[in-house]
Protein backbone atom coordinates (compact mmCIF):
# COMPACT_ATOMS: atom_id res chain seq x y z
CA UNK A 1 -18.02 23.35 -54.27
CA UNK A 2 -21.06 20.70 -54.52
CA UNK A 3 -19.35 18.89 -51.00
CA UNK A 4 -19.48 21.87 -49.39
CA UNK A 5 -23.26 22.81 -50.24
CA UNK A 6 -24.01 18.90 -49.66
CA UNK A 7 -22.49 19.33 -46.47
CA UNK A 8 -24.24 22.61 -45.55
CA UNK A 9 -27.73 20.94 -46.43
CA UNK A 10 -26.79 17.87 -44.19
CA UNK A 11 -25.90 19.93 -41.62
CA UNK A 12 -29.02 21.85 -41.65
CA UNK A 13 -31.14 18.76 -41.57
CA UNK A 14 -29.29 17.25 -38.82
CA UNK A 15 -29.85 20.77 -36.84
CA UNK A 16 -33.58 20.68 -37.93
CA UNK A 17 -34.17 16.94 -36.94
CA UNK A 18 -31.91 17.85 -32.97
CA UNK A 19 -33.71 21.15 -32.72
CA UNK A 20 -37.23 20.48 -34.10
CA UNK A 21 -37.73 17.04 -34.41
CA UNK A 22 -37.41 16.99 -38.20
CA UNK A 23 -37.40 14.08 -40.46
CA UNK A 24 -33.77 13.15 -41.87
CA UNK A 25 -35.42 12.23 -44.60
CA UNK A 26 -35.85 15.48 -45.24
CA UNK A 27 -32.38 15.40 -46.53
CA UNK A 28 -33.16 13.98 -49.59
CA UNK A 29 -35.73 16.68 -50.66
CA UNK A 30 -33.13 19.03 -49.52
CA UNK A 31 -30.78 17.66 -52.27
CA UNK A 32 -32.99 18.23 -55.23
CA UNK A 33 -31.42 20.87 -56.42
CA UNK A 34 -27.72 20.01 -56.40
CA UNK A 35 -28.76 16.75 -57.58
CA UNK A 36 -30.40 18.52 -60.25
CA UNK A 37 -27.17 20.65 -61.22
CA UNK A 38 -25.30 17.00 -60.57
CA UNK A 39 -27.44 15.41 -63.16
CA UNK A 40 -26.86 17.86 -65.95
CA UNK A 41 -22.89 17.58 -65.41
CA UNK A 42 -23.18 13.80 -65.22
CA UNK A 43 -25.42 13.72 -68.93
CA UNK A 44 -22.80 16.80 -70.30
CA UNK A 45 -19.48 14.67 -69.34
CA UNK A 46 -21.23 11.74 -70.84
CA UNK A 47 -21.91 13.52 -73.83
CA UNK A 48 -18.40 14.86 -74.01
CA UNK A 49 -16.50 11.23 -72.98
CA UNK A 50 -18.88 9.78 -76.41
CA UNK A 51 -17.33 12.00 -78.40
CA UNK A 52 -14.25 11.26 -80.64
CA UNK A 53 -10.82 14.30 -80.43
CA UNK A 54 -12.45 15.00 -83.94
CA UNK A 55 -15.48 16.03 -83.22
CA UNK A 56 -14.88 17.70 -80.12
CA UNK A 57 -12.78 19.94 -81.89
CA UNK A 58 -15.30 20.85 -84.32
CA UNK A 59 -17.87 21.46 -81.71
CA UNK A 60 -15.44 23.79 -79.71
CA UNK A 61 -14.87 25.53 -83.13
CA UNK A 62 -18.24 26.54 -83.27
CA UNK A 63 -19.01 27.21 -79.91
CA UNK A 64 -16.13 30.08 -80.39
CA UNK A 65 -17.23 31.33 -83.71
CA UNK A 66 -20.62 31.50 -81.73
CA UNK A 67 -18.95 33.98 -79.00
CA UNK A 68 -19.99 31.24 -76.67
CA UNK A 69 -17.22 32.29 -74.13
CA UNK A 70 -18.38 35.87 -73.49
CA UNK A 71 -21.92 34.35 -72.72
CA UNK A 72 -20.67 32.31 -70.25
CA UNK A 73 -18.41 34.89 -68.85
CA UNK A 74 -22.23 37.16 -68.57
CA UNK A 75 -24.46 34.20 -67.06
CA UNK A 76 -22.48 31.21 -66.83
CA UNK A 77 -22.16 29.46 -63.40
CA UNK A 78 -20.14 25.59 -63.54
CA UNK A 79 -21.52 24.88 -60.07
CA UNK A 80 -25.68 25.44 -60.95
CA UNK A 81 -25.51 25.02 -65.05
CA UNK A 82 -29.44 24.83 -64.06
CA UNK A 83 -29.30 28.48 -63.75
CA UNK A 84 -28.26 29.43 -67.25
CA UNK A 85 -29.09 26.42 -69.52
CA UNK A 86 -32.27 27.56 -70.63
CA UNK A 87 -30.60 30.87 -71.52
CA UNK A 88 -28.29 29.53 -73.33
CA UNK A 89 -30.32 27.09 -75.08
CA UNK A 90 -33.04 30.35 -75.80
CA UNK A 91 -30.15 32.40 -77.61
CA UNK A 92 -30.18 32.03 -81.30
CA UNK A 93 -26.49 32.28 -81.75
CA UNK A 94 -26.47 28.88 -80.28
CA UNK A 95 -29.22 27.37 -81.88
CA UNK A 96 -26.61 25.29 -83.30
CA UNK A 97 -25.94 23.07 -80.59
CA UNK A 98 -29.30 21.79 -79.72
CA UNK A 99 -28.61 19.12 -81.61
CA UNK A 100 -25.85 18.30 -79.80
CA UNK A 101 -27.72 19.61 -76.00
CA UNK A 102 -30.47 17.00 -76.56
CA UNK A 103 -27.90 13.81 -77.56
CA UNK A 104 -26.69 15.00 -74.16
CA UNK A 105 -29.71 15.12 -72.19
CA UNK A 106 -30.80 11.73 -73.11
């Protein structure tokens, strides 16, 4: 889904820069956001690969006992996790993890 919105954007600042004499540099500021979603699921698969089968386990134990599926299924959204890490992070049931959330966000 990100190559598709990356391509949308660059195609909208290639139509801006023919049609109005844009900068396609303006491409770049155009990415922020997806490069900010593409930032967060770079640091979480870091996170994740640093991890040992052990403690993975024990993570996704809690993260169930927390009912951490049925938030996601309400707000989650894998292609912007932008959108709904600060609820998650602001819901006491997962308090737990923000241990683990700022090992991940170094």
């Amino acid at each position: 889904m990100t190559g598709s919105i990356a391509a949308r954007i660059a195609a909208e600042t290639i139509t801006e820069h023919l049609r109005n004499k844009k900068p396609l540099k303006n491409f770049d500021k155009n990415l922020a956001g997806l490069n900010k979603d593409l930032l967060l699921h770079w640091k979480v698969r870091r996170f994740l690969n640093s991890q040992t089968d052990e403690q993975l386990n024990r993570l996704f134990e809690k993260m169930k006992k927390a009912k951490i599926e049925e938030f996601l299924e309400k707000h989650g959204n894998m292609d912007h996790p932008s959108l709904f890490a600060g609820k998650l992070l602001s819901n006491p049931k997962i308090w737990f993890l923000l241990p683990e959330a700022l090992k991940a966000l170094r």
